[in-house]
PDB file of N, CA and C in Angstrom:
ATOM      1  N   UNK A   1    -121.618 -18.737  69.106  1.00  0.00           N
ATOM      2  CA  UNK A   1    -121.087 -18.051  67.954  1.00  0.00           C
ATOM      3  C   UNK A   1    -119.700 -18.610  67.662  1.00  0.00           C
ATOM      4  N   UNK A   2    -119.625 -18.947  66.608  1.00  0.00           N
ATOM      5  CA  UNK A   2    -118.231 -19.327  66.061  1.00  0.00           C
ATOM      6  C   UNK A   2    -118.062 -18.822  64.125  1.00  0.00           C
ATOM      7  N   UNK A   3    -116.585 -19.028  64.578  1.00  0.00           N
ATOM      8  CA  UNK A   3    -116.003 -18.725  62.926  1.00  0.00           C
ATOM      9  C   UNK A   3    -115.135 -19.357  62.317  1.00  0.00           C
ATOM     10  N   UNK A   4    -115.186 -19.816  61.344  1.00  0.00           N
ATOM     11  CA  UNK A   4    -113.954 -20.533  60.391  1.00  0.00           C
ATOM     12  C   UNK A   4    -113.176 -19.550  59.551  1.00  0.00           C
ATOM     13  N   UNK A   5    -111.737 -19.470  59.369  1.00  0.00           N
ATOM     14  CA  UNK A   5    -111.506 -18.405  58.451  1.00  0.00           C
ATOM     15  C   UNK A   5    -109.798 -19.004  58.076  1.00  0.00           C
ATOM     16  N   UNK A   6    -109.399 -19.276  56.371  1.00  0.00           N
ATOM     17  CA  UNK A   6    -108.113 -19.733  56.490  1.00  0.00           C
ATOM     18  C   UNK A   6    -108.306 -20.079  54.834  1.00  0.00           C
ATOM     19  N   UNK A   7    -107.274 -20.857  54.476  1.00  0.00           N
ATOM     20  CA  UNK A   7    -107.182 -21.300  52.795  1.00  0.00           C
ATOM     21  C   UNK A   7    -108.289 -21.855  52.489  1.00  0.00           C
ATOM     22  N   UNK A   8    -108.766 -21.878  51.244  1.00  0.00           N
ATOM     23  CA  UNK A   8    -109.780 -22.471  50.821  1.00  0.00           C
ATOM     24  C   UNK A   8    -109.729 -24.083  51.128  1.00  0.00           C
ATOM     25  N   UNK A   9    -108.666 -24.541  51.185  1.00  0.00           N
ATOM     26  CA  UNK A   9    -108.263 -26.580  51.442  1.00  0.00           C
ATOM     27  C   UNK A   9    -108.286 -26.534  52.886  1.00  0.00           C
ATOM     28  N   UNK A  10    -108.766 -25.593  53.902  1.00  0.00           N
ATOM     29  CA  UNK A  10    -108.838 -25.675  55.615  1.00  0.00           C
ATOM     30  C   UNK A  10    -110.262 -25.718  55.992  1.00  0.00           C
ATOM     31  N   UNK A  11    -110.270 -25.991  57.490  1.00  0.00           N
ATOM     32  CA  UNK A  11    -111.772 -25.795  58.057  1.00  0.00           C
ATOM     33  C   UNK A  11    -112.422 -27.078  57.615  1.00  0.00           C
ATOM     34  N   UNK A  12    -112.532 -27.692  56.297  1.00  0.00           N
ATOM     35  CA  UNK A  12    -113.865 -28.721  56.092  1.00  0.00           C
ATOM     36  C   UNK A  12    -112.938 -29.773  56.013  1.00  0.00           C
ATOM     37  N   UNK A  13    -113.649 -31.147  56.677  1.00  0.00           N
ATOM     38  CA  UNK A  13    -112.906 -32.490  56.251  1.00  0.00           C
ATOM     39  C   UNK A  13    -112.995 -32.640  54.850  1.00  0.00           C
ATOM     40  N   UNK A  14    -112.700 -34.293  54.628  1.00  0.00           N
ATOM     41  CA  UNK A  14    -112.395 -35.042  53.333  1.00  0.00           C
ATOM     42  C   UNK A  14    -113.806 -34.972  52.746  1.00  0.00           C
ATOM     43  N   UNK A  15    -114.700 -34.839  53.975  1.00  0.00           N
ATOM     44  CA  UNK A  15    -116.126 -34.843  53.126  1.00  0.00           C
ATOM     45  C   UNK A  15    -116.924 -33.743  52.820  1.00  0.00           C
ATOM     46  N   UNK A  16    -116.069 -32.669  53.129  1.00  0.00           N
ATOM     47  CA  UNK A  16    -116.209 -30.682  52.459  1.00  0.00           C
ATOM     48  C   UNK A  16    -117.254 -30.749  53.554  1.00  0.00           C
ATOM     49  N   UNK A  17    -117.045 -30.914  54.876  1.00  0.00           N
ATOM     50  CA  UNK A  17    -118.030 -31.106  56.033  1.00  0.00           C
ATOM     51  C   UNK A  17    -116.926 -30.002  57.172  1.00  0.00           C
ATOM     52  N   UNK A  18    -118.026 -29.773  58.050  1.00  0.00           N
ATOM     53  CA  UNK A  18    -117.922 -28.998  59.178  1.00  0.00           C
ATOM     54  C   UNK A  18    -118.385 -29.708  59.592  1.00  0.00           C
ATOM     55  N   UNK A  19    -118.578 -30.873  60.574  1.00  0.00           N
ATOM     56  CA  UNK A  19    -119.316 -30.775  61.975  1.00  0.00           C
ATOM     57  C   UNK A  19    -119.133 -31.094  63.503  1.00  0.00           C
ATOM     58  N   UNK A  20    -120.140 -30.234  64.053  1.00  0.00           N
ATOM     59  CA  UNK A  20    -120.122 -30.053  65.514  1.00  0.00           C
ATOM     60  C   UNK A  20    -121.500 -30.276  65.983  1.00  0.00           C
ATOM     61  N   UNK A  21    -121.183 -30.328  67.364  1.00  0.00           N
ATOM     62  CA  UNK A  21    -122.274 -30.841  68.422  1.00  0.00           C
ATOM     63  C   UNK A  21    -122.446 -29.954  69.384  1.00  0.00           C
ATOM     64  N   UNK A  22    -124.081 -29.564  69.413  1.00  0.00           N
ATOM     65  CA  UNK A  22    -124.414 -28.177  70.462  1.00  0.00           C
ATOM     66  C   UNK A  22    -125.537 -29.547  71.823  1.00  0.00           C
ATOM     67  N   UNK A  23    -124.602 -28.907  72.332  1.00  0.00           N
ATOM     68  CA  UNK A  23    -125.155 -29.148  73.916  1.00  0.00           C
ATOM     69  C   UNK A  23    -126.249 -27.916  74.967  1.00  0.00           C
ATOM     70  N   UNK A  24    -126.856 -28.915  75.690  1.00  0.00           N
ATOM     71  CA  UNK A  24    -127.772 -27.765  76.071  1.00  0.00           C
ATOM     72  C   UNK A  24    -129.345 -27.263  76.120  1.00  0.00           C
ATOM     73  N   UNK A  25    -129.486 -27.809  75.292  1.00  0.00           N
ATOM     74  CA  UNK A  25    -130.778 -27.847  74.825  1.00  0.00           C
ATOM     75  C   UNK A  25    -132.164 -28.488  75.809  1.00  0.00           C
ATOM     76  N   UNK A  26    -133.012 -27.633  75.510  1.00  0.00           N
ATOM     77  CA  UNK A  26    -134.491 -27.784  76.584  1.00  0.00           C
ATOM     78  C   UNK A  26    -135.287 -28.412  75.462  1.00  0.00           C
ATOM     79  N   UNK A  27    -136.192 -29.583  75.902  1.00  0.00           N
ATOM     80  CA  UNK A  27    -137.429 -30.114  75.223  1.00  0.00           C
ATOM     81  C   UNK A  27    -138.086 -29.201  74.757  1.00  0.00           C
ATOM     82  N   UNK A  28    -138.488 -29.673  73.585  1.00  0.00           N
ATOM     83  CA  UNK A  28    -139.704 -28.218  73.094  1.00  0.00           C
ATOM     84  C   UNK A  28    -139.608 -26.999  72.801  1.00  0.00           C
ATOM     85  N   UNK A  29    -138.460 -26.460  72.879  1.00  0.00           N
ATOM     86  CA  UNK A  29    -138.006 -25.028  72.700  1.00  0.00           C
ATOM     87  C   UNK A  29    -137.271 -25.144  71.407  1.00  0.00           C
ATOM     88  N   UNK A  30    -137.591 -24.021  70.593  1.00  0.00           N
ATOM     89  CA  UNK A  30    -137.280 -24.020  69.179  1.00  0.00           C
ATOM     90  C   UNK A  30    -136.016 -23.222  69.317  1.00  0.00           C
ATOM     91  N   UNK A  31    -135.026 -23.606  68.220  1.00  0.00           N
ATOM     92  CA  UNK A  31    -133.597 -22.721  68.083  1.00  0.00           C
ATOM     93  C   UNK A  31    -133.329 -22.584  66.532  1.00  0.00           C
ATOM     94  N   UNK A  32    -132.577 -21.626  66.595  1.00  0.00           N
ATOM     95  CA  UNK A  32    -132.276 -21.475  65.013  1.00  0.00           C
ATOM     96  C   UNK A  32    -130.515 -21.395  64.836  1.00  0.00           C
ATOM     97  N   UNK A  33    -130.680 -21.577  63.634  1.00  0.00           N
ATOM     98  CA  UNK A  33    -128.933 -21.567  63.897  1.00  0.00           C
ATOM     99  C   UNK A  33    -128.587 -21.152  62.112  1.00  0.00           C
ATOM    100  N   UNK A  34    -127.867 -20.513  61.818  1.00  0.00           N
ATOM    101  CA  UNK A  34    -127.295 -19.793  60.719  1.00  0.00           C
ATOM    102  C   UNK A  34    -125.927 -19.708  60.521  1.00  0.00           C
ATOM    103  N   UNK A  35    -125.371 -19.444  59.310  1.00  0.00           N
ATOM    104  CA  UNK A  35    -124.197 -19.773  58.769  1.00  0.00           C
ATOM    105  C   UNK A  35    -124.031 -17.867  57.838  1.00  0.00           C
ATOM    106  N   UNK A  36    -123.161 -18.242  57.314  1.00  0.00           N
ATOM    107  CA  UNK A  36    -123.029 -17.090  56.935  1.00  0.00           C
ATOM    108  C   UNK A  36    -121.698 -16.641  55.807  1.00  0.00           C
ATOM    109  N   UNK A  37    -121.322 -16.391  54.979  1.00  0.00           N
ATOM    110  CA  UNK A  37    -119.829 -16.662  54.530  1.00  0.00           C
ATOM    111  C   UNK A  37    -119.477 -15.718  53.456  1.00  0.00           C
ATOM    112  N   UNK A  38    -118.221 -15.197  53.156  1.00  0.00           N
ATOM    113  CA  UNK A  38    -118.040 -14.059  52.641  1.00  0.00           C
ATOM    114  C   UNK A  38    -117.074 -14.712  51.203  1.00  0.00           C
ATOM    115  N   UNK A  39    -117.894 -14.239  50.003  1.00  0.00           N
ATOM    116  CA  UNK A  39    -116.731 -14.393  48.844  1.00  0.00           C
ATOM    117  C   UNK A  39    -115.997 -12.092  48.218  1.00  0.00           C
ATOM    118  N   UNK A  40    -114.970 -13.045  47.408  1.00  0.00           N
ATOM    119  CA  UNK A  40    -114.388 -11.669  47.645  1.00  0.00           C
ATOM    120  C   UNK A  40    -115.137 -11.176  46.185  1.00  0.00           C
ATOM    121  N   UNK A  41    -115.057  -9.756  46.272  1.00  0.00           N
ATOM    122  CA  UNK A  41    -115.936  -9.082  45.511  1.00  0.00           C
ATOM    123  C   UNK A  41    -115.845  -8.902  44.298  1.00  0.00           C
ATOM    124  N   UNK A  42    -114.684  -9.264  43.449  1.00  0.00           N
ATOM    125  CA  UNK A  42    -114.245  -9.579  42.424  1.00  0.00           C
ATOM    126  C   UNK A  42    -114.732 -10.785  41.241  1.00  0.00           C
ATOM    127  N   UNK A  43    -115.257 -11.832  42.477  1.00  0.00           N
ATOM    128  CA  UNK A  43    -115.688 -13.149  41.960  1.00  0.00           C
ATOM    129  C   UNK A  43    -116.856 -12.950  42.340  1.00  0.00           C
ATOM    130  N   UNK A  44    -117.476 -12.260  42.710  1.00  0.00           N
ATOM    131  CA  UNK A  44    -119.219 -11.598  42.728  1.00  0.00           C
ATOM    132  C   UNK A  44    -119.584 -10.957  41.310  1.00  0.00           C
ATOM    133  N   UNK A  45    -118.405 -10.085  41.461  1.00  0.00           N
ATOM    134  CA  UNK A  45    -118.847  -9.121  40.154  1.00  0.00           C
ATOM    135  C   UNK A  45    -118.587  -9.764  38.429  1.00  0.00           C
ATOM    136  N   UNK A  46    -117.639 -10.417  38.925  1.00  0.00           N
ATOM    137  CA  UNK A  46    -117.333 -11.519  37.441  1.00  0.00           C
ATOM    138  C   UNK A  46    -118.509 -12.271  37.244  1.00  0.00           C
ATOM    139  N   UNK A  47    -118.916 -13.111  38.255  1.00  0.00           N
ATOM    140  CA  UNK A  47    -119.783 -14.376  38.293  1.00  0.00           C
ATOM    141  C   UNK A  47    -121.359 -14.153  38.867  1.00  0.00           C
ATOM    142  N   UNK A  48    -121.402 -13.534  39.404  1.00  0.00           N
ATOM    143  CA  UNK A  48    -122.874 -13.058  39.906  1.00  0.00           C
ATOM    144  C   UNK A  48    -123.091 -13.386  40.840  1.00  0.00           C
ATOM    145  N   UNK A  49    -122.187 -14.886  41.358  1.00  0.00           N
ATOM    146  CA  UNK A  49    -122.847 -15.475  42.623  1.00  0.00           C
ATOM    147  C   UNK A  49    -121.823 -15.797  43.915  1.00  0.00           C
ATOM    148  N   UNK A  50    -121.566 -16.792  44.570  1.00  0.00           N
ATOM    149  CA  UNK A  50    -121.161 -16.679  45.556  1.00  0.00           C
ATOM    150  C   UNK A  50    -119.883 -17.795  45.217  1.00  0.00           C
ATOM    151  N   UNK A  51    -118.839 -17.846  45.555  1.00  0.00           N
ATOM    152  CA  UNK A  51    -118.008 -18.962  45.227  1.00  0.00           C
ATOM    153  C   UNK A  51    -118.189 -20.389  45.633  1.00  0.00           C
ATOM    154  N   UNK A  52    -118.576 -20.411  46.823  1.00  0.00           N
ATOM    155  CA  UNK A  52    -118.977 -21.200  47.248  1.00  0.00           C
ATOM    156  C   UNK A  52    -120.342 -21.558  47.352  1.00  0.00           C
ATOM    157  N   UNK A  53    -121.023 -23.040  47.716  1.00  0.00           N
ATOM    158  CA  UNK A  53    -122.233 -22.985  48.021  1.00  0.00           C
ATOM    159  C   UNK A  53    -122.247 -23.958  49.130  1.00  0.00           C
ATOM    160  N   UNK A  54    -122.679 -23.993  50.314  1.00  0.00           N
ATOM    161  CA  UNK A  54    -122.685 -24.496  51.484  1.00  0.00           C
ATOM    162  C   UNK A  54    -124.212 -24.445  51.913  1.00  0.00           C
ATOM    163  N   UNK A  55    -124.210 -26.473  52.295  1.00  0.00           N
ATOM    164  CA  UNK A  55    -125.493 -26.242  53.089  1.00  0.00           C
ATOM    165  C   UNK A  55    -125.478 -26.311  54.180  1.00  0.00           C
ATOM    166  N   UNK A  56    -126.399 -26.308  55.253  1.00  0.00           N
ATOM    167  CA  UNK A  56    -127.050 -26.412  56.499  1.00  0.00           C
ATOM    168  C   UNK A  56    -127.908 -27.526  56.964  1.00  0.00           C
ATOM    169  N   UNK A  57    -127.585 -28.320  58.053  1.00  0.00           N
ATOM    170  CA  UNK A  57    -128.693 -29.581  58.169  1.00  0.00           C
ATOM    171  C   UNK A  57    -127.929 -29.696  60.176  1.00  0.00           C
ATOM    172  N   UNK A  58    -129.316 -30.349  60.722  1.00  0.00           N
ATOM    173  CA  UNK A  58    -129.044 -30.175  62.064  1.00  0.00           C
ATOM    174  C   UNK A  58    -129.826 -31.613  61.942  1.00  0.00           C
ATOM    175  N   UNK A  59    -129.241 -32.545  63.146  1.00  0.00           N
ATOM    176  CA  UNK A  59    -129.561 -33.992  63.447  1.00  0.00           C
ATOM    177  C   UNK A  59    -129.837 -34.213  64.811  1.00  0.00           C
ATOM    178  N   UNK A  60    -130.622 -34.973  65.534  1.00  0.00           N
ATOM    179  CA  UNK A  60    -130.583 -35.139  66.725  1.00  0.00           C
ATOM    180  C   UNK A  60    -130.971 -36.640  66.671  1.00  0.00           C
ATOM    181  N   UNK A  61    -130.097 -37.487  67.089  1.00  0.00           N
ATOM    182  CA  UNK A  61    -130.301 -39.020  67.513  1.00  0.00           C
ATOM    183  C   UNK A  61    -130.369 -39.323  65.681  1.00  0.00           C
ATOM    184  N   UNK A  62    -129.967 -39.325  65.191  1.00  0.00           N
ATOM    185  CA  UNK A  62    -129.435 -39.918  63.685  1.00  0.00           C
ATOM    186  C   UNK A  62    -130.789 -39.142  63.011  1.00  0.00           C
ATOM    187  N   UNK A  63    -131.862 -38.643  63.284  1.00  0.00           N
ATOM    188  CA  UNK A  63    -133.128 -37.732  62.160  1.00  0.00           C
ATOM    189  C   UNK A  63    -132.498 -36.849  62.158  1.00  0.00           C
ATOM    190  N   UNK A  64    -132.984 -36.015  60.906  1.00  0.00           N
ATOM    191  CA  UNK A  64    -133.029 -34.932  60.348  1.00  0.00           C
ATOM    192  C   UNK A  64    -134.000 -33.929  61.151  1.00  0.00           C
ATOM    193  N   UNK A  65    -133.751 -32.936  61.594  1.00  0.00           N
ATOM    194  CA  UNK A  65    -134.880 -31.868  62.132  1.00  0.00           C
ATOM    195  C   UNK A  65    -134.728 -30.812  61.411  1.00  0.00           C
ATOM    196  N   UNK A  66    -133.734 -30.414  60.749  1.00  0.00           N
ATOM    197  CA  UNK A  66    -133.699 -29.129  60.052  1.00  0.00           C
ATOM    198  C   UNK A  66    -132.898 -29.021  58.851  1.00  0.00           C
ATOM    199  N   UNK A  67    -132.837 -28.411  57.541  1.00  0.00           N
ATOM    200  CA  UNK A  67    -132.175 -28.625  56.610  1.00  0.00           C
ATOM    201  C   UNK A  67    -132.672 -27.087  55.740  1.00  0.00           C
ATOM    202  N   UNK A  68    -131.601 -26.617  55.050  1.00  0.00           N
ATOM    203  CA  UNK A  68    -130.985 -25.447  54.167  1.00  0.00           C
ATOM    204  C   UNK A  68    -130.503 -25.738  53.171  1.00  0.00           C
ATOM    205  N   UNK A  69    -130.975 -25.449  52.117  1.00  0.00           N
ATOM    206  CA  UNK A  69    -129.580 -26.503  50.834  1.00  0.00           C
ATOM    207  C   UNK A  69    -130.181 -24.827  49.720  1.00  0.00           C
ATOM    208  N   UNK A  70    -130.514 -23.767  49.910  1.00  0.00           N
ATOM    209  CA  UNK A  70    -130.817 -22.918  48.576  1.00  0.00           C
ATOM    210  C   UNK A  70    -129.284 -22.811  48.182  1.00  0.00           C
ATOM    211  N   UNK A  71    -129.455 -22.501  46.785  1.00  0.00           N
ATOM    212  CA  UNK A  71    -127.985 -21.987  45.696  1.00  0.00           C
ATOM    213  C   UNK A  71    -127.943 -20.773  45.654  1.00  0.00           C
ATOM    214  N   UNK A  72    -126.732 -19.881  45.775  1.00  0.00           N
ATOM    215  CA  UNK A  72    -126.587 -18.632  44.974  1.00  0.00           C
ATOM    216  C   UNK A  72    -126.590 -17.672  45.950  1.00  0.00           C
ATOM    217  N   UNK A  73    -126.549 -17.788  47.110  1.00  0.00           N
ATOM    218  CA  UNK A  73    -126.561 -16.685  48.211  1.00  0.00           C
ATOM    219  C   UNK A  73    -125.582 -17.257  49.381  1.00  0.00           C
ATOM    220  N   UNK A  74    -124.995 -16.224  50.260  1.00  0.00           N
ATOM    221  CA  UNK A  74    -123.870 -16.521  50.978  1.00  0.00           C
ATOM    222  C   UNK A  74    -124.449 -16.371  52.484  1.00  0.00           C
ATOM    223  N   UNK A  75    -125.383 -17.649  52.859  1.00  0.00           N
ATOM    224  CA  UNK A  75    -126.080 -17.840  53.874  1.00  0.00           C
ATOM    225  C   UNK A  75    -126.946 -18.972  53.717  1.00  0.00           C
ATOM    226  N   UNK A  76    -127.230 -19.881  55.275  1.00  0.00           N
ATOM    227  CA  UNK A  76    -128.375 -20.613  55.489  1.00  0.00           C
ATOM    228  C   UNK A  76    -128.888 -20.336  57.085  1.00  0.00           C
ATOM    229  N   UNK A  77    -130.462 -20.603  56.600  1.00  0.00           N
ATOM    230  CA  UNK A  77    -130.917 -20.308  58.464  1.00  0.00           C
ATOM    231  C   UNK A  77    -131.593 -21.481  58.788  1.00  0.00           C
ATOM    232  N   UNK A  78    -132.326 -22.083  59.705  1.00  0.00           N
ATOM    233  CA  UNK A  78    -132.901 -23.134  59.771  1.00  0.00           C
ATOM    234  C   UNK A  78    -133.304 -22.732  61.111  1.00  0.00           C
ATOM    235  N   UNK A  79    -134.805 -23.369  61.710  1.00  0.00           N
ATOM    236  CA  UNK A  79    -135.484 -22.943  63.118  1.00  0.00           C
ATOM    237  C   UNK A  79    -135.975 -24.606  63.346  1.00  0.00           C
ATOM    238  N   UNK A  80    -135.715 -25.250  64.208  1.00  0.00           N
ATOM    239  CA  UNK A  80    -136.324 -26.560  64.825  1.00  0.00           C
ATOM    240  C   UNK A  80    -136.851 -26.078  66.052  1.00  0.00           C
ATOM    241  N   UNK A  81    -137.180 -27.318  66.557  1.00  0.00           N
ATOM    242  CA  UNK A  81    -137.589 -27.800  68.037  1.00  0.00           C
ATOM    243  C   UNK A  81    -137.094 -28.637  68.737  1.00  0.00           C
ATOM    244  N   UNK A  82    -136.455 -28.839  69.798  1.00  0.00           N
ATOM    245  CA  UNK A  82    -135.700 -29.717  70.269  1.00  0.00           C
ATOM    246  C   UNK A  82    -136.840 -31.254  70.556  1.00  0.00           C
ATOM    247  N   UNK A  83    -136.275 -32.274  70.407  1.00  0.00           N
ATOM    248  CA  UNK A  83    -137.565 -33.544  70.442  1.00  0.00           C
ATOM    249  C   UNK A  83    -136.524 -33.582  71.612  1.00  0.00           C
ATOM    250  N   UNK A  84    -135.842 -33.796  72.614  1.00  0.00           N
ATOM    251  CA  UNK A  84    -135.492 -34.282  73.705  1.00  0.00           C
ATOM    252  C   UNK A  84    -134.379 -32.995  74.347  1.00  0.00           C
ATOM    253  N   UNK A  85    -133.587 -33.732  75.581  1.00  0.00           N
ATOM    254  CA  UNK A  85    -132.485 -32.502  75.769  1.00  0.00           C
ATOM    255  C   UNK A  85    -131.150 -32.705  75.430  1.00  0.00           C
ATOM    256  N   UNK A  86    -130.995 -33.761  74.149  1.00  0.00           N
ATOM    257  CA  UNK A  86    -129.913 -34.745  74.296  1.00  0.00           C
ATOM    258  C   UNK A  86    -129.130 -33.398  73.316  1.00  0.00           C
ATOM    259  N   UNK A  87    -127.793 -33.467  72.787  1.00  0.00           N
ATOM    260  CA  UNK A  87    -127.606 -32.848  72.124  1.00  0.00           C
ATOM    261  C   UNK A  87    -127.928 -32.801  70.218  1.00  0.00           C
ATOM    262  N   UNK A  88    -127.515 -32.247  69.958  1.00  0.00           N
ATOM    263  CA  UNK A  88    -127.724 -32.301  68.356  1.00  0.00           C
ATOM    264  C   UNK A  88    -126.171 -31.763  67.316  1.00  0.00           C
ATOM    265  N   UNK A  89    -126.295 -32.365  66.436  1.00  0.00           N
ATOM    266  CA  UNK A  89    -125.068 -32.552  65.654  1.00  0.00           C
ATOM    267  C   UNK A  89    -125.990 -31.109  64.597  1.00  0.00           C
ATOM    268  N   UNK A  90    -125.237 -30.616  64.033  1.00  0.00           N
ATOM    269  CA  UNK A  90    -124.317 -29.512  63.345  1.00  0.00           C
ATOM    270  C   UNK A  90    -123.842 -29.589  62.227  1.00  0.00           C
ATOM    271  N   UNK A  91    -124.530 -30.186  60.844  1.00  0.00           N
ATOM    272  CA  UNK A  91    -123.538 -30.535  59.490  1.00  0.00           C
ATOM    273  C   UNK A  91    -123.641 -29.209  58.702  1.00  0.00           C
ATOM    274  N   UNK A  92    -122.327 -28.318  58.729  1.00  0.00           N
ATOM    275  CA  UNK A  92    -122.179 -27.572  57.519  1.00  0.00           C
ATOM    276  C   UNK A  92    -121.434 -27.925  55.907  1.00  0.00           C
ATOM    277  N   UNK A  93    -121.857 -28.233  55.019  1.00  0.00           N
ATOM    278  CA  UNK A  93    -121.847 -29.107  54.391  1.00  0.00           C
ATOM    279  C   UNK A  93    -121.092 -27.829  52.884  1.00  0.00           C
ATOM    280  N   UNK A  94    -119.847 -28.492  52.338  1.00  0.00           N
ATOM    281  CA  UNK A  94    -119.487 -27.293  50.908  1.00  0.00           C
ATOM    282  C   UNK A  94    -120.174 -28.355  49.672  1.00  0.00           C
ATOM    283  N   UNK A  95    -120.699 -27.954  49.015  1.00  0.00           N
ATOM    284  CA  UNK A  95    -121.634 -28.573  47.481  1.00  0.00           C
ATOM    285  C   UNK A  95    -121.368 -28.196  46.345  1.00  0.00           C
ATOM    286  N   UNK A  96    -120.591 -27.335  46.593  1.00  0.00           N
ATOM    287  CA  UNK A  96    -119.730 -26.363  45.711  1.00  0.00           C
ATOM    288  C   UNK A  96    -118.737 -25.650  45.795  1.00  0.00           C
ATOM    289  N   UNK A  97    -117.657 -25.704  45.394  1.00  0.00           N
ATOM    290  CA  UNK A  97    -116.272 -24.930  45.481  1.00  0.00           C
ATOM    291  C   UNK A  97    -115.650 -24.250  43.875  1.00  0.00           C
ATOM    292  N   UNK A  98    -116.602 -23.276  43.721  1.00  0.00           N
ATOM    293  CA  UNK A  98    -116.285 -22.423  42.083  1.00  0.00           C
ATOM    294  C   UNK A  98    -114.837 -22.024  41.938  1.00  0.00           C
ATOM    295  N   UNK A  99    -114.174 -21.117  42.865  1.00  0.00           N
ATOM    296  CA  UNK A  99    -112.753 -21.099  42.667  1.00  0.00           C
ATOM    297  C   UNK A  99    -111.903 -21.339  44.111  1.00  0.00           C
ATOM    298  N   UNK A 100    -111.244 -22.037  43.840  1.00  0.00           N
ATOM    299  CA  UNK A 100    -110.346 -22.752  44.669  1.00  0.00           C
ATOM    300  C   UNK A 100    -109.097 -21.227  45.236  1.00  0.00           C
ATOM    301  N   UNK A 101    -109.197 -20.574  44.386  1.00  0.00           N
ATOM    302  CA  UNK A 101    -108.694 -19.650  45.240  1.00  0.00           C
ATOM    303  C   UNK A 101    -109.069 -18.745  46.031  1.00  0.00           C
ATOM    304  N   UNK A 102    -110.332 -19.035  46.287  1.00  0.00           N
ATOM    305  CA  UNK A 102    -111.457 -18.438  47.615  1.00  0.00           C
ATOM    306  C   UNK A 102    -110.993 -18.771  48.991  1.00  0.00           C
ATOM    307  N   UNK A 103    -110.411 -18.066  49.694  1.00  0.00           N
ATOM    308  CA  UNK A 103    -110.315 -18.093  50.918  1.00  0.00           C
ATOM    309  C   UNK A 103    -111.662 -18.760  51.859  1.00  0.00           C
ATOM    310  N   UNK A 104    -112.123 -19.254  52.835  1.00  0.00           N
ATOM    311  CA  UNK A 104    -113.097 -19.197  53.673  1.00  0.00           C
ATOM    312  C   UNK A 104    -112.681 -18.680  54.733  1.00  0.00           C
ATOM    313  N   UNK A 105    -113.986 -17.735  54.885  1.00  0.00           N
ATOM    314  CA  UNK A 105    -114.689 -17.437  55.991  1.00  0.00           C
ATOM    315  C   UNK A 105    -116.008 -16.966  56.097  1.00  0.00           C
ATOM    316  N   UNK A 106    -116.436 -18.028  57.397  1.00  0.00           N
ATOM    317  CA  UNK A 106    -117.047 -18.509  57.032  1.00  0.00           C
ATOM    318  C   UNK A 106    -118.052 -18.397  59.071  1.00  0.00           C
ATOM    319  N   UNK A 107    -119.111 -17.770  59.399  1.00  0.00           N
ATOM    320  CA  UNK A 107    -119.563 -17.412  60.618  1.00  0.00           C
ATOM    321  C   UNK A 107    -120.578 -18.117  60.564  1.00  0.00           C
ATOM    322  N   UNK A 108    -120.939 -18.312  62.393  1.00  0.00           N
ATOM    323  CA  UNK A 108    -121.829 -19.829  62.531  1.00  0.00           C
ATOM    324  C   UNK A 108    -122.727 -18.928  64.111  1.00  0.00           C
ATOM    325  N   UNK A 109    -123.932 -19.243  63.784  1.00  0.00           N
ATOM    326  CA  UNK A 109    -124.617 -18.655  65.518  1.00  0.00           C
ATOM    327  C   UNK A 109    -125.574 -19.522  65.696  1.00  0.00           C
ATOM    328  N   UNK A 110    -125.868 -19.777  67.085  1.00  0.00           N
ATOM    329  CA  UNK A 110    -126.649 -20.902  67.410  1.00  0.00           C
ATOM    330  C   UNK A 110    -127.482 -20.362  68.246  1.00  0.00           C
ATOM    331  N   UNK A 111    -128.921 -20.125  68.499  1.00  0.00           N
ATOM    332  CA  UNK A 111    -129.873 -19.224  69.269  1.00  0.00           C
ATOM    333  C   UNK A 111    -130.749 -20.082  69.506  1.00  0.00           C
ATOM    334  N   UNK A 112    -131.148 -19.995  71.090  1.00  0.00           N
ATOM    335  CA  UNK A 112    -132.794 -19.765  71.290  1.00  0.00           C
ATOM    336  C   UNK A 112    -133.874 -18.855  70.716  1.00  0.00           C
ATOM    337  N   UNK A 113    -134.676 -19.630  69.894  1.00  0.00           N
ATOM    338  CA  UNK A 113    -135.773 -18.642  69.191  1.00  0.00           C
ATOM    339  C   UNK A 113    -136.954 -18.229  70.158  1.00  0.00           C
ATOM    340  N   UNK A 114    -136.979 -18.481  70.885  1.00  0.00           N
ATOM    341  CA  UNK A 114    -138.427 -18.348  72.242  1.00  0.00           C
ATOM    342  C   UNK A 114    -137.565 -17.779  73.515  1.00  0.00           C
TER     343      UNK A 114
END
C-alpha cells in the first residue's frame, strides 16, 4: 500500500509517470493492483468528471501483462498472473491534467488475488 499526495507539478516525472517495481512475486499466482485518486468536489460538480485521468499498466521483462486506460472515473484495477518470480514494473501513467490547480492524491495497493 502506498500514497502520493502534494501540488499538482509533484509525484509524476517529466513523463506524467509514476513508476515502481514490486518484488516478490510467486509463478502462477494472480495479483491485482489498483490506484485510486481524489478530485475536489467543486470540480466534480462544475465538470462532471474527475480532474485528472490516470492510467494503469503493469510490465514484467519489457511485456505488457496488465493494462487500465477507462476515462471519467477516479480509479484503475487490473488482475494478472505472474509468468515468472522476477519482479514487475508499476506504470501509473497522468493522460490528462483538466485543472492544474488540482492537488494529487493519489492511493496505490498491490494484492495477492488467490
Amino acid at each position: 500500500w502506498r500514497f502520493w499526495q502534494g501540488e499538482n507539478k509533484s509525484n509524476f516525472n517529466s513523463n506524467n509517470e509514476i513508476v515502481l517495481t514490486e518484488y516478490g512475486l510467486e509463478k502462477g499466482k494472480r495479483y491485482r493492483v489498483a490506484i485510486a485518486w481524489l478530485t475536489s468536489g467543486q470540480y466534480a460538480l462544475n465538470n462532471q468528471q474527475a480532474a485528472q485521468d490516470i492510467d494503469l499498466s503493469v510490465w514484467q521483462n519489457g511485456s505488457l501483462l496488465a493494462k487500465s486506460e477507462s476515462r471519467n472515473n477516479p480509479f484503475e484495477l487490473v488482475e494478472f498472473t505472474a509468468k515468472n518470480w522476477e519482479g514487475v514494473t508499476i506504470k501509473i501513467k497522468r493522460v490528462a491534467n483538466r485543472a492544474s490547480s488540482e492537488k494529487v492524491l493519489l492511493g496505490y495497493a498491490f494484492v495477492k488475488a488467490n
